[in-house]
Protein backbone atom coordinates (compact mmCIF):
# COMPACT_ATOMS: atom_id res chain seq x y z
CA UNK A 1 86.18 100.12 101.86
CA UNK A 2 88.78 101.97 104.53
CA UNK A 3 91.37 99.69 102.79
CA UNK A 4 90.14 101.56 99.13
CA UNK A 5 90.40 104.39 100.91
CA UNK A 6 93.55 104.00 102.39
CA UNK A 7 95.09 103.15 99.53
CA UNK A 8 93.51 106.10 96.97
CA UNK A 9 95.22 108.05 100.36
CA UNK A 10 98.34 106.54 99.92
CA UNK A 11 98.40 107.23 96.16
CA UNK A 12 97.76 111.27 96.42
CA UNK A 13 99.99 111.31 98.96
CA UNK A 14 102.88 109.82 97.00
CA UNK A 15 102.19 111.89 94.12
CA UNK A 16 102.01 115.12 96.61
CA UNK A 17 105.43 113.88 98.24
CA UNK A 18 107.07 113.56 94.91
CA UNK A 19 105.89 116.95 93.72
CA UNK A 20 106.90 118.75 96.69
CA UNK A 21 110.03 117.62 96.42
CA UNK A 22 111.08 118.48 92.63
CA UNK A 23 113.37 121.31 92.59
CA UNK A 24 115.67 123.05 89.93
CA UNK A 25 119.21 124.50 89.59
CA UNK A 26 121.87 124.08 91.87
CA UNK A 27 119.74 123.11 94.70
CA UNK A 28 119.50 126.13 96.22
CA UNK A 29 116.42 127.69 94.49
CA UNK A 30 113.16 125.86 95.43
CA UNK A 31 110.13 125.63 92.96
CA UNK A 32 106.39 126.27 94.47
CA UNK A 33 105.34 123.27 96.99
CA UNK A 34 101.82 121.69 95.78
CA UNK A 35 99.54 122.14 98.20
CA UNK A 36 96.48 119.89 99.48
CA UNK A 37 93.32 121.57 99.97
CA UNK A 38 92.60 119.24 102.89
CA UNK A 39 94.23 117.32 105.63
CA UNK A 40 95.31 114.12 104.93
CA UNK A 41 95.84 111.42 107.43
CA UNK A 42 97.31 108.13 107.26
CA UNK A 43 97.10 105.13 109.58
CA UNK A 44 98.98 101.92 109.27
CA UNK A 45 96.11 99.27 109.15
CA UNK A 46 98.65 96.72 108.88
CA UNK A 47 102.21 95.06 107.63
CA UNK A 48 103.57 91.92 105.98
CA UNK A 49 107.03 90.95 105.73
CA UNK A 50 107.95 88.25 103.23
CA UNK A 51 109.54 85.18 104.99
CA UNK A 52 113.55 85.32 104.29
CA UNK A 53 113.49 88.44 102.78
CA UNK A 54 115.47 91.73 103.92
CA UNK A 55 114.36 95.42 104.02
CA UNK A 56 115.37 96.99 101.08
CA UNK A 57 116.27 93.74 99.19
CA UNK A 58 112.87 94.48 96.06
CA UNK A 59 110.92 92.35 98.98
CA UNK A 60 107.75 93.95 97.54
CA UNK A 61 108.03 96.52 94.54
CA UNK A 62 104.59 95.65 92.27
CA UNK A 63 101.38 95.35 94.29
CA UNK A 64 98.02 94.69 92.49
CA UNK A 65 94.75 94.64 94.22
CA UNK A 66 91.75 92.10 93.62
CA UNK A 67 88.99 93.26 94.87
CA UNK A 68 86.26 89.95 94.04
CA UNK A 69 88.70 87.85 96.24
CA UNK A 70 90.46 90.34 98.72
CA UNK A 71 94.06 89.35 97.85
CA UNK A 72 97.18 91.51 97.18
CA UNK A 73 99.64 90.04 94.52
CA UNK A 74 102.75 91.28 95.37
CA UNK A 75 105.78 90.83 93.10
CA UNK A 76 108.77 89.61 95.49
CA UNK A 77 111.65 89.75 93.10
CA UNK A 78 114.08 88.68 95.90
CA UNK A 79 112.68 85.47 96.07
CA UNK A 80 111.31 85.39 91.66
CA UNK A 81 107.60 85.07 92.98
CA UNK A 82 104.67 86.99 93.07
CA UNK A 83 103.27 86.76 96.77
CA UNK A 84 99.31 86.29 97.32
CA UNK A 85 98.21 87.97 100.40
CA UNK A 86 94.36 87.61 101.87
CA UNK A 87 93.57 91.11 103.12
CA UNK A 88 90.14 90.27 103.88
CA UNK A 89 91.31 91.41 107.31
CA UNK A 90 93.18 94.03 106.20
CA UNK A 91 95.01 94.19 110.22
CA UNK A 92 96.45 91.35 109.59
CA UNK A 93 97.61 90.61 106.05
CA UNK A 94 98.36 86.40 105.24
CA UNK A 95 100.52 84.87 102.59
CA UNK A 96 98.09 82.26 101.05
CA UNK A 97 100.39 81.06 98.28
CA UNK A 98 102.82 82.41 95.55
CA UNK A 99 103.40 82.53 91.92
CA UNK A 100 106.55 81.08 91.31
CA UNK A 101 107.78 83.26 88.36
CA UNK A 102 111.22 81.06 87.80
CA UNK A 103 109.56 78.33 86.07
CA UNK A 104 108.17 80.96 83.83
CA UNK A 105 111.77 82.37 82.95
CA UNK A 106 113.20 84.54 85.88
CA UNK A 107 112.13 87.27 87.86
CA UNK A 108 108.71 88.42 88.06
CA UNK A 109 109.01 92.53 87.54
CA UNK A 110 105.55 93.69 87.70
CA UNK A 111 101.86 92.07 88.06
CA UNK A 112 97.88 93.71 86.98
CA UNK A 113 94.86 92.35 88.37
CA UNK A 114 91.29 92.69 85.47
CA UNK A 115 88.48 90.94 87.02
CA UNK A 116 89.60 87.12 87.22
CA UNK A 117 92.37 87.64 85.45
CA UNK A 118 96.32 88.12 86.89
CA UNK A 119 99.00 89.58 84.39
CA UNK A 120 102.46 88.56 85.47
CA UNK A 121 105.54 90.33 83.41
CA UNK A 122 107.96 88.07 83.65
CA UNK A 123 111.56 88.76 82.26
CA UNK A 124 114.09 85.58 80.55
CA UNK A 125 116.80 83.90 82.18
CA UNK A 126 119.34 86.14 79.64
CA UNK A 127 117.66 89.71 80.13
CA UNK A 128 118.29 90.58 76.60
CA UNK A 129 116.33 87.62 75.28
CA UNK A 130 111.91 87.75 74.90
CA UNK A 131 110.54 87.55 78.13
CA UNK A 132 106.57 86.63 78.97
CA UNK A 133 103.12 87.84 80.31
CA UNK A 134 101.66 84.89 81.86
CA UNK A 135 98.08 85.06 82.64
CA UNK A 136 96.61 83.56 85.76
CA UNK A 137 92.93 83.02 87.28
CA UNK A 138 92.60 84.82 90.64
CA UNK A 139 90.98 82.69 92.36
CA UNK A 140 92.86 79.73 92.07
CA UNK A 141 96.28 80.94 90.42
CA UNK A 142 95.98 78.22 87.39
CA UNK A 143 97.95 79.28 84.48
CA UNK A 144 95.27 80.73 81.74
CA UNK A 145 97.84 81.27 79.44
CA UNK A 146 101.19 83.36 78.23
CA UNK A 147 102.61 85.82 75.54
CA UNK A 148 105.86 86.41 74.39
CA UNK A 149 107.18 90.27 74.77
CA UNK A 150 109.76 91.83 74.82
CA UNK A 151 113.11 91.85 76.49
CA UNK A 152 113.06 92.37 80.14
CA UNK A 153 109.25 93.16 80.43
CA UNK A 154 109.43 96.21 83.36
CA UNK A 155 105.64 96.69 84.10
CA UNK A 156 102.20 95.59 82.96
CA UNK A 157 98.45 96.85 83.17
CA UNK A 158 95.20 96.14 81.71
CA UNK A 159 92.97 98.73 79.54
CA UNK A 160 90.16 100.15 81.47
CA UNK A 161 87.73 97.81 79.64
CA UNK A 162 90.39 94.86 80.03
CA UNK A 163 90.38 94.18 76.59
CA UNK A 164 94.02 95.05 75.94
CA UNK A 165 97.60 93.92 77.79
CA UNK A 166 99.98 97.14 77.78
CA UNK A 167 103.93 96.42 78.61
CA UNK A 168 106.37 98.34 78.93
CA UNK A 169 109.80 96.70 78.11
CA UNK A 170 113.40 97.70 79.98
CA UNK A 171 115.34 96.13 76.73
CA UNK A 172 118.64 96.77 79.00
CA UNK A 173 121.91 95.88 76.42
CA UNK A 174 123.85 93.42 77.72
CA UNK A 175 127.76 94.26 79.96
CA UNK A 176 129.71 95.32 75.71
CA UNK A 177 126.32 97.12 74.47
CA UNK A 178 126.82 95.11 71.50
CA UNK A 179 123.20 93.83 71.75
CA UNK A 180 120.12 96.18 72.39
CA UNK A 181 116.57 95.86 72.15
CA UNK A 182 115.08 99.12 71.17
CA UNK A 183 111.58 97.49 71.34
CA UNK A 184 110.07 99.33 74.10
CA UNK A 185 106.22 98.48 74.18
CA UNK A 186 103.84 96.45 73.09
CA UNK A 187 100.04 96.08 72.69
CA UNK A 188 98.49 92.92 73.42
CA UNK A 189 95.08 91.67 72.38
């Protein structure tokens, strides 16, 4: 519950932050600040660092929360995994295994958690090709199956009822431009 908490916290904070700080015109003029109606405080309950890995190296950019099973799935591109974390001490976060996205394609860019059920967007060796969703059980990270997307799938979430797979795809061109992926979403059932 305080890590719920904490992390709803962390969330309208971030959105608060990032309001506050948009601004118009030369820089000069400031725009209205939101304000909160209440205090809020955040405490550090605790920290993981990813063996090998360097601050600001995308060490941790996705993180999806299972609740059933008290794990974090972290997407480590540095490293083309998805890092599982047991935060049923959430003090004291542990790496209990990874999701090796390379063997997949390449880089893992984004990962959802629905009930059992982990969503990993994961992009092709040649960005401008199809990459994948490849679904995952939570509890014991066996492949449940895979979808073809995209190019260079950039984020993935379930529907509210968990019915449905959205992704959002980057479709970056390649270094002339001469090929481009205009395909920018797709619906999955």
């Amino acid at each position: 519950m305080i890590f719920q908490r904490t992390l709803l916290t962390s969330t309208i904070l971030a959105t608060t932050v990032g309001l506050a700080a948009c601004a118009t015109g030369s820089g000069s003029e400031t725009q209205p600040r939101a304000s909160l109606p209440g205090l809020i405080e955040l405490n550090v309950l605790g920290s993981y660092k990813a063996p090998g890995n360097v601050f600001d190296e995308s060490a941790a950019e996705i993180v999806a929360h299972d609740a059933a099973n008290q794990r974090l799935f972290v997407v480590n591109a540095n490293a083309a995994t998805v890092d599982v974390l047991d935060i049923r001490n959430p003090s004291a976060p542990v790496l209990v295994n990874t999701i090796d996205a390379s063997r997949e394609g390449a880089s893992a860019n984004s990962v959802a958690v629905y009930g059992d059920l982990v969503a990993v967007a994961i992009e092709a060796e040649v960005k401008q090709d199809n990459g994948k969703v490849v679904f995952y059980n939570a509890s014991d990270l066996s492949k449940a199956g895979e979808v073809t997307v995209g190019a260079l799938p950039d984020m993935v979430t379930f529907t509210r009822d968990g019915q449905k797979v959205l992704v959002a795809n980057e479709g970056e061109p390649n270094d002339d431009y001469s090929h481009r992926h205009i395909q920018r979403r797709h619906l999955l059932v």
